[in-house]
N, C-alpha and C. Protein backbone atom coordinates (compact mmCIF):
# COMPACT_ATOMS: atom_id res chain seq x y z
N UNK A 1 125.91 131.95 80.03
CA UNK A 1 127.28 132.18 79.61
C UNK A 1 127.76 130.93 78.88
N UNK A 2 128.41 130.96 78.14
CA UNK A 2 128.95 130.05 77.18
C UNK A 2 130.40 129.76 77.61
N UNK A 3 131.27 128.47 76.73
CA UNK A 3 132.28 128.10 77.51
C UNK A 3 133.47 129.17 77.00
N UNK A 4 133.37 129.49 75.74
CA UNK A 4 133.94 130.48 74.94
C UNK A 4 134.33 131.73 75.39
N UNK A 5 133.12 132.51 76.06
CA UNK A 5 132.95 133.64 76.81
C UNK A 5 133.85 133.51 78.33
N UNK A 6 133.95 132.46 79.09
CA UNK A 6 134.27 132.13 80.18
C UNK A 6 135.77 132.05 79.98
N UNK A 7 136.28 131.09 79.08
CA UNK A 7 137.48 131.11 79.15
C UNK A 7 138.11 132.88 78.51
N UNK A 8 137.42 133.51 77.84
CA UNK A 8 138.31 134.30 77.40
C UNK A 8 138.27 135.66 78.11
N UNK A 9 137.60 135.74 79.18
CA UNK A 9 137.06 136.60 80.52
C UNK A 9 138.15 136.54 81.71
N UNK A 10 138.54 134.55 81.73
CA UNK A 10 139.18 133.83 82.28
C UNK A 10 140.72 134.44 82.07
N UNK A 11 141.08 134.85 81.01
CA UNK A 11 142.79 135.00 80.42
C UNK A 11 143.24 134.37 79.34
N UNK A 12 142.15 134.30 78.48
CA UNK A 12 141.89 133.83 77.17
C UNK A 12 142.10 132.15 76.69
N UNK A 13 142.63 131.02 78.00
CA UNK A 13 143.12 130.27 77.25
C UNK A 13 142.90 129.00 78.25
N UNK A 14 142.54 127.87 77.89
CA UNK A 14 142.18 126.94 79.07
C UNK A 14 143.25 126.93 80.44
N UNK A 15 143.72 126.70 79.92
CA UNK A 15 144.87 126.72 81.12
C UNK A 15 144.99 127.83 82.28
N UNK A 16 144.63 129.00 81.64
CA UNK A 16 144.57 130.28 82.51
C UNK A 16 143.37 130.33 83.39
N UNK A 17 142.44 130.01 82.76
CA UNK A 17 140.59 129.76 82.69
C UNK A 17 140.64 128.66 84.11
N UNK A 18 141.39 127.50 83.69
CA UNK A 18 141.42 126.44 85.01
C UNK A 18 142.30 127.14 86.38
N UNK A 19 143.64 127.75 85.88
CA UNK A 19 144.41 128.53 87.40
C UNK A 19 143.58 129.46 87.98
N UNK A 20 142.74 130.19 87.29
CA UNK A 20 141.83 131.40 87.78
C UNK A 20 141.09 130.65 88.88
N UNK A 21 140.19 129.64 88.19
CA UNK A 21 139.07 129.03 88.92
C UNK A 21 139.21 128.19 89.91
N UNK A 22 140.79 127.69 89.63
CA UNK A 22 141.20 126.17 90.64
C UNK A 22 140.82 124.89 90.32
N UNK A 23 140.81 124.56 89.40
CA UNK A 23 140.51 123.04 88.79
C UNK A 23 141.35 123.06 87.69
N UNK A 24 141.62 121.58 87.40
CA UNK A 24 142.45 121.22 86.10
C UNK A 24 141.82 121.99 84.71
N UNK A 25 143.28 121.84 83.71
CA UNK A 25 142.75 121.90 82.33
C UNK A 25 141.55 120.95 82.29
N UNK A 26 141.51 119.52 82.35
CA UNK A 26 140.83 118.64 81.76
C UNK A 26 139.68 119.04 81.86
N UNK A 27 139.35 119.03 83.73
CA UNK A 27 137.71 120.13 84.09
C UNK A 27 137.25 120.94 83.31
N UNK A 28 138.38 122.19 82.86
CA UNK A 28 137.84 123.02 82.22
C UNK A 28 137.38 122.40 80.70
N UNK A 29 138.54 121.65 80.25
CA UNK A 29 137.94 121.57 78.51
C UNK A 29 137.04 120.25 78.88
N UNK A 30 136.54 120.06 79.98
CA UNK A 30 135.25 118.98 79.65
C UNK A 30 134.08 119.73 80.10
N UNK A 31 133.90 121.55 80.25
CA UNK A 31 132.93 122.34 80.00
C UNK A 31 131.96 121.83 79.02
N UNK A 32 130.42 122.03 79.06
CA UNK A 32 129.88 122.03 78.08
C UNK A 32 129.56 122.94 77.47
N UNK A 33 129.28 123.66 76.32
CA UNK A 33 129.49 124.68 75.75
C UNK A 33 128.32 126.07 76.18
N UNK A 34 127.33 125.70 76.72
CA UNK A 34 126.99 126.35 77.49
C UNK A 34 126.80 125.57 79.03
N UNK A 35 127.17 127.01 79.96
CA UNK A 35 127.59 126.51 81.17
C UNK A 35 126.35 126.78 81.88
N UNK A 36 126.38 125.50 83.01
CA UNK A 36 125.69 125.24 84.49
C UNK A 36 125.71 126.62 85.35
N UNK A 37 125.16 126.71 85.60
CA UNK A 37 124.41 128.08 86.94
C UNK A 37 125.98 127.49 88.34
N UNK A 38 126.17 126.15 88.14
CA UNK A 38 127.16 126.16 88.98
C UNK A 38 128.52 127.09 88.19
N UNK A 39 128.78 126.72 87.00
CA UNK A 39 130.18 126.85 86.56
C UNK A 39 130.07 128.37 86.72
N UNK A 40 129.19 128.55 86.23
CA UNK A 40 128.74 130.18 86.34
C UNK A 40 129.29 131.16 87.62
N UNK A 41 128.44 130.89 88.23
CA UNK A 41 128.88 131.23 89.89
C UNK A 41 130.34 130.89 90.28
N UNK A 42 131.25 129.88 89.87
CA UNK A 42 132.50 129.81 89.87
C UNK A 42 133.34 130.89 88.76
N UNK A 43 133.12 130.78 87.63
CA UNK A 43 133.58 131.99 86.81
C UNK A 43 133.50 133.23 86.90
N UNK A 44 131.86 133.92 87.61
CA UNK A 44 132.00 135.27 88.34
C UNK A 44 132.68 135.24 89.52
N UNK A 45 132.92 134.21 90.17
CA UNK A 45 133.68 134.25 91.46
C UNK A 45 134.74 134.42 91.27
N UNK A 46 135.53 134.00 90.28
CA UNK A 46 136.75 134.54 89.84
C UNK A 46 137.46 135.61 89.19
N UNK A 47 136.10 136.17 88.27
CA UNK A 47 136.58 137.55 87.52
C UNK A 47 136.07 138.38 88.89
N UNK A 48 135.49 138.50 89.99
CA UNK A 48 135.82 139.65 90.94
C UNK A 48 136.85 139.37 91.34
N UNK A 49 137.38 138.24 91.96
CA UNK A 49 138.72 137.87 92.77
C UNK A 49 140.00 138.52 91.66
N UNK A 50 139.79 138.44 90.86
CA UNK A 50 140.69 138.94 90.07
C UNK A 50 140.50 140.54 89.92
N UNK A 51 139.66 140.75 89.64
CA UNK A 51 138.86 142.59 89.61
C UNK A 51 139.85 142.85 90.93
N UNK A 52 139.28 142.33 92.45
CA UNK A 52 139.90 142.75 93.69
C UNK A 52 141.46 142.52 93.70
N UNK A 53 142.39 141.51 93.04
CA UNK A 53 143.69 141.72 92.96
C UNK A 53 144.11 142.70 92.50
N UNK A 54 143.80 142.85 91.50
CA UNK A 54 144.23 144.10 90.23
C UNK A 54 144.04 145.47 90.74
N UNK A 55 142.99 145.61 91.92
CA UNK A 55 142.66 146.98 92.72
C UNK A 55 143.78 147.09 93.49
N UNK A 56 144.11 146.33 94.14
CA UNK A 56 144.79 145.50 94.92
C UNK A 56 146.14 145.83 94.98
N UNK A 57 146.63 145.47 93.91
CA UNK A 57 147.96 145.79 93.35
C UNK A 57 148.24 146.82 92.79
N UNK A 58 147.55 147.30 92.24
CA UNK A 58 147.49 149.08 91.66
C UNK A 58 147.49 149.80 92.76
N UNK A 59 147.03 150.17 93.83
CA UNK A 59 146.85 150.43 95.17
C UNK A 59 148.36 150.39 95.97
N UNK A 60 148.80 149.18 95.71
CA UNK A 60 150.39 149.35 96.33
C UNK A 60 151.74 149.53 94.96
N UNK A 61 151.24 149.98 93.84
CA UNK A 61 152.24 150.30 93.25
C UNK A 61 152.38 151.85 93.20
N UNK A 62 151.47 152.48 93.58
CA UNK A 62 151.21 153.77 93.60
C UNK A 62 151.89 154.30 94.78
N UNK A 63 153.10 155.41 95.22
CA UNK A 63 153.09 155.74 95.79
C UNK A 63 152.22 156.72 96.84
N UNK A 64 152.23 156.62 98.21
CA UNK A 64 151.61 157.49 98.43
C UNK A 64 152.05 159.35 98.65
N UNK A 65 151.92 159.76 98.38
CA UNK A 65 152.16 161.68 98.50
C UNK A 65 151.41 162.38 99.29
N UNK A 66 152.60 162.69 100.05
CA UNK A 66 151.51 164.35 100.81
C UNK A 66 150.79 165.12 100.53
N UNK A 67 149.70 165.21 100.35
CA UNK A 67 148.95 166.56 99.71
C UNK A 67 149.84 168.08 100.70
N UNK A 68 149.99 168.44 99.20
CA UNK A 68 151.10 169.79 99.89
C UNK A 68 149.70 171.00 100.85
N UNK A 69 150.57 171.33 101.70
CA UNK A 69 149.50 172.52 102.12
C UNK A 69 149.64 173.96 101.32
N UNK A 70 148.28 174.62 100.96
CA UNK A 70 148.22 175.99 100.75
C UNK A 70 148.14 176.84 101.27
N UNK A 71 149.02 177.45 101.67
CA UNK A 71 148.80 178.51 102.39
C UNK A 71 148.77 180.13 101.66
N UNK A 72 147.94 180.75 102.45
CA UNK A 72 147.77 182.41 101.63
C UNK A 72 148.98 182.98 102.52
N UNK A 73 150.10 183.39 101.59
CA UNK A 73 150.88 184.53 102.00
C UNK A 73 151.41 185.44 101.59
């Protein structure tokens, strides 16, 4: 993965890329342009954590509804 790909996976923009992951801007823009098996594993760790919010929150904006009963009459 490249640093390019990461940040824009991230929320397109260093700053977003560093709040996702938990480290400073600086951390992030002192990425090297292709990334470490570590940074890696931190960047998928974050696009699920984010995947699982977004389930997350969609889940409680949705009301829930009774499924009506059918009855034959």
């Amino acid at each position: 993965m490249n640093k390019a790909e990461a940040i824009q996976q991230l929320g397109g923009s260093i700053p977003a890329a560093a709040k996702a992951i938990g480290v400073s801007y600086q951390a992030v823009n002192q990425w090297p342009d292709v990334l470490p098996a570590r940074i890696v594993d931190r960047v998928q760790a974050a696009l699920w954590r984010m995947q699982q919010e977004k389930s997350s929150s969609q889940e409680l904006a949705q009301p829930s509804t009774p499924e009506k009963e059918v009855g034959n009459a």
